[in-house]
N, C-alpha and C. Protein backbone atom coordinates (compact mmCIF):
# COMPACT_ATOMS: atom_id res chain seq x y z
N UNK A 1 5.13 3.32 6.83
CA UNK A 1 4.47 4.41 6.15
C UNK A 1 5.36 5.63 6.22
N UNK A 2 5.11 6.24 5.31
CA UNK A 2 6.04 7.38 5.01
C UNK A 2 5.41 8.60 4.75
N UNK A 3 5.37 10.01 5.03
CA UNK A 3 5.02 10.98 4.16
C UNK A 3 5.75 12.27 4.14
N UNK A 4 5.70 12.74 2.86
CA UNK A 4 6.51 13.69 2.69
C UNK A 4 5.78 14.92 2.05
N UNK A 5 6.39 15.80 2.75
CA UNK A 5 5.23 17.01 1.60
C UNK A 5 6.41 17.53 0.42
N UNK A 6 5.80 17.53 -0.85
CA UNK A 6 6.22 17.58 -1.78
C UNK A 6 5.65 18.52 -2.78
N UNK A 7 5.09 19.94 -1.86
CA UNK A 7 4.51 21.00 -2.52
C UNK A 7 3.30 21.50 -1.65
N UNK A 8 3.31 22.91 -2.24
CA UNK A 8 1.95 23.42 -1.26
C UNK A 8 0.86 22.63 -1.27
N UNK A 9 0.16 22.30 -0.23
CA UNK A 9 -1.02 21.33 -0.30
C UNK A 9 -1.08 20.13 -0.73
N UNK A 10 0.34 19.33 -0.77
CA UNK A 10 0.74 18.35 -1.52
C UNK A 10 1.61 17.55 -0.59
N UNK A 11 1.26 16.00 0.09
CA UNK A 11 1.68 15.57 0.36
C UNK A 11 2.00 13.87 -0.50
N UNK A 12 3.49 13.39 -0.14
CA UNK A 12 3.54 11.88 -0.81
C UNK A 12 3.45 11.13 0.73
N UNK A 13 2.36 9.81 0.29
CA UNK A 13 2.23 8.88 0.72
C UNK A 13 2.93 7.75 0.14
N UNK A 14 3.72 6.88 0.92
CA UNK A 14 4.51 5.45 0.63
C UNK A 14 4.28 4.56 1.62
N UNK A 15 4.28 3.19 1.18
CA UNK A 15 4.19 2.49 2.15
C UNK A 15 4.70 0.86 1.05
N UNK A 16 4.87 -0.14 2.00
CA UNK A 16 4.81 -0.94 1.31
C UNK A 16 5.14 -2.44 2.55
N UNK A 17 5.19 -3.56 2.01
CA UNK A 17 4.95 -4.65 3.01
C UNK A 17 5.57 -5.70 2.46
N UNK A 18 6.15 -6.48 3.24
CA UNK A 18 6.93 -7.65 3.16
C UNK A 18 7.02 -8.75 3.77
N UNK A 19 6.63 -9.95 3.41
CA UNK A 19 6.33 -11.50 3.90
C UNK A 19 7.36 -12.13 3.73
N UNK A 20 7.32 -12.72 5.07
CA UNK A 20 8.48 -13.55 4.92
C UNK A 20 8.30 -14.60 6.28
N UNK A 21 9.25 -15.83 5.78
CA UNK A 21 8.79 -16.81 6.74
C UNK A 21 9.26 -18.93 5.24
N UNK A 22 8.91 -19.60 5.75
CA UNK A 22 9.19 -20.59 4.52
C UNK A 22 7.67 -21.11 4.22
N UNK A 23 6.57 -20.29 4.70
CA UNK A 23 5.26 -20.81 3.32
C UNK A 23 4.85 -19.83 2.45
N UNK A 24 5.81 -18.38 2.85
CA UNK A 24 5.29 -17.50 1.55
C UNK A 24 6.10 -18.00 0.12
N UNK A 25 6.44 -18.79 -0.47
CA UNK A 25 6.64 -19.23 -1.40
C UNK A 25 5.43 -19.90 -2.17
N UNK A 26 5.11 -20.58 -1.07
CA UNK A 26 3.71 -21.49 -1.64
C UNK A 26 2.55 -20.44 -1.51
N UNK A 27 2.45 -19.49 -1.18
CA UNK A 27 1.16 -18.45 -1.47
C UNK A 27 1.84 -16.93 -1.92
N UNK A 28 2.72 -16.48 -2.63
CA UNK A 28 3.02 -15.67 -2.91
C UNK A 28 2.53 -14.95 -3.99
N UNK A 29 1.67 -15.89 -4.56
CA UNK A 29 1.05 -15.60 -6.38
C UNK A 29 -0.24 -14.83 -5.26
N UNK A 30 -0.89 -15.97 -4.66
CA UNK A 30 -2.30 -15.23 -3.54
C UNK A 30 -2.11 -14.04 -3.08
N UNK A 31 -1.08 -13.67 -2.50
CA UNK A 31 -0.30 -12.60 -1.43
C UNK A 31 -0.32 -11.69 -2.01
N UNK A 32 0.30 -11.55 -3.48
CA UNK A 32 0.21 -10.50 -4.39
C UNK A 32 -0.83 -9.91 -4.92
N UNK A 33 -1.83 -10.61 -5.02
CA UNK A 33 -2.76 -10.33 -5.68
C UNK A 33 -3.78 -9.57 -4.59
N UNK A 34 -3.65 -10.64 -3.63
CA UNK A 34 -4.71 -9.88 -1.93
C UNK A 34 -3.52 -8.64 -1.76
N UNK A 35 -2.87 -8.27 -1.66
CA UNK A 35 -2.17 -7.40 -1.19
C UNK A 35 -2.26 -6.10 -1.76
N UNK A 36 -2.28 -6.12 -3.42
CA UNK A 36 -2.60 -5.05 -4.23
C UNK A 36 -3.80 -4.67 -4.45
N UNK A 37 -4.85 -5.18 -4.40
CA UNK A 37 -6.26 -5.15 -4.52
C UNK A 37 -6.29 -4.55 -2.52
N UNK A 38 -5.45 -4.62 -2.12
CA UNK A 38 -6.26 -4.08 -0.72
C UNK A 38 -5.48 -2.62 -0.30
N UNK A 39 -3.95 -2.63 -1.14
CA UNK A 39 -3.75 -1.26 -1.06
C UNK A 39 -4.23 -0.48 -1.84
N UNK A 40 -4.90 -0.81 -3.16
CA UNK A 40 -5.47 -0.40 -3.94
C UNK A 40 -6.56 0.69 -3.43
N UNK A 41 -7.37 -0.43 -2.24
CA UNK A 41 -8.51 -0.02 -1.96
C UNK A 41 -8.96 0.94 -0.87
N UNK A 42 -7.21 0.76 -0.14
CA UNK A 42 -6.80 2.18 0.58
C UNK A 42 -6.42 3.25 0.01
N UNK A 43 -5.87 2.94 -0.65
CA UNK A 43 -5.25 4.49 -1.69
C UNK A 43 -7.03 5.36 -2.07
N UNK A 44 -7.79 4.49 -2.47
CA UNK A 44 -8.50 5.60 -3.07
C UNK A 44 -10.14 5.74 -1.76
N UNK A 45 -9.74 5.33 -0.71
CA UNK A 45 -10.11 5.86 0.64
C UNK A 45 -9.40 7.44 1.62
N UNK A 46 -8.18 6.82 1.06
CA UNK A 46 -7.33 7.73 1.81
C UNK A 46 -7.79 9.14 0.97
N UNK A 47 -7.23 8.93 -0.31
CA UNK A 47 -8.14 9.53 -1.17
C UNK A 47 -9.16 10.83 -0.99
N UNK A 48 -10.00 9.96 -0.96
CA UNK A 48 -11.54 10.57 -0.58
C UNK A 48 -11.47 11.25 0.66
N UNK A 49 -10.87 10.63 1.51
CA UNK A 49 -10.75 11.51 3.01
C UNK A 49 -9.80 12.33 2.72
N UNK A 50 -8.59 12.83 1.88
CA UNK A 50 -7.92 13.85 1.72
C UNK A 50 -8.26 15.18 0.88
N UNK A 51 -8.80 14.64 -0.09
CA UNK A 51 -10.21 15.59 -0.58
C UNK A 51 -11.23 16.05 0.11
C-alpha cells in the first residue's frame, strides 16, 4: 500500500497484489475476478470512511 498526498486535502491511495506459485494458472480467470470485486469493495469503504 502506498499513499501519497497529491493536494490540499487530497490524498492517492495504491495498492495492488500478486499470485504466484504453479496453480495460479489454473485459477487465474477466478483470482481476477475475486480480486477486483473485493478491491472494488474496499475502495468505496475506504471511501465512505474518508468522507
Amino acid at each position: 500500500m502506498k499513499f501519497k498526498e497529491v493536494g490540499k486535502d487530497k490524498i492517492k491511495f495504491t495498492y495492488e497484489e500478486e499470485f504466484r506459485g504453479r496453480l495460479v494458472p489454473l485459477f487465474s480467470k477466478n483470482l481476477d475476478k475475486r480480486t477486483k470485486k473485493s478491491f472494488g469493495e474496499m475502495n468505496k469503504a475506504l471511501k465512505k470512511l474518508a468522507e
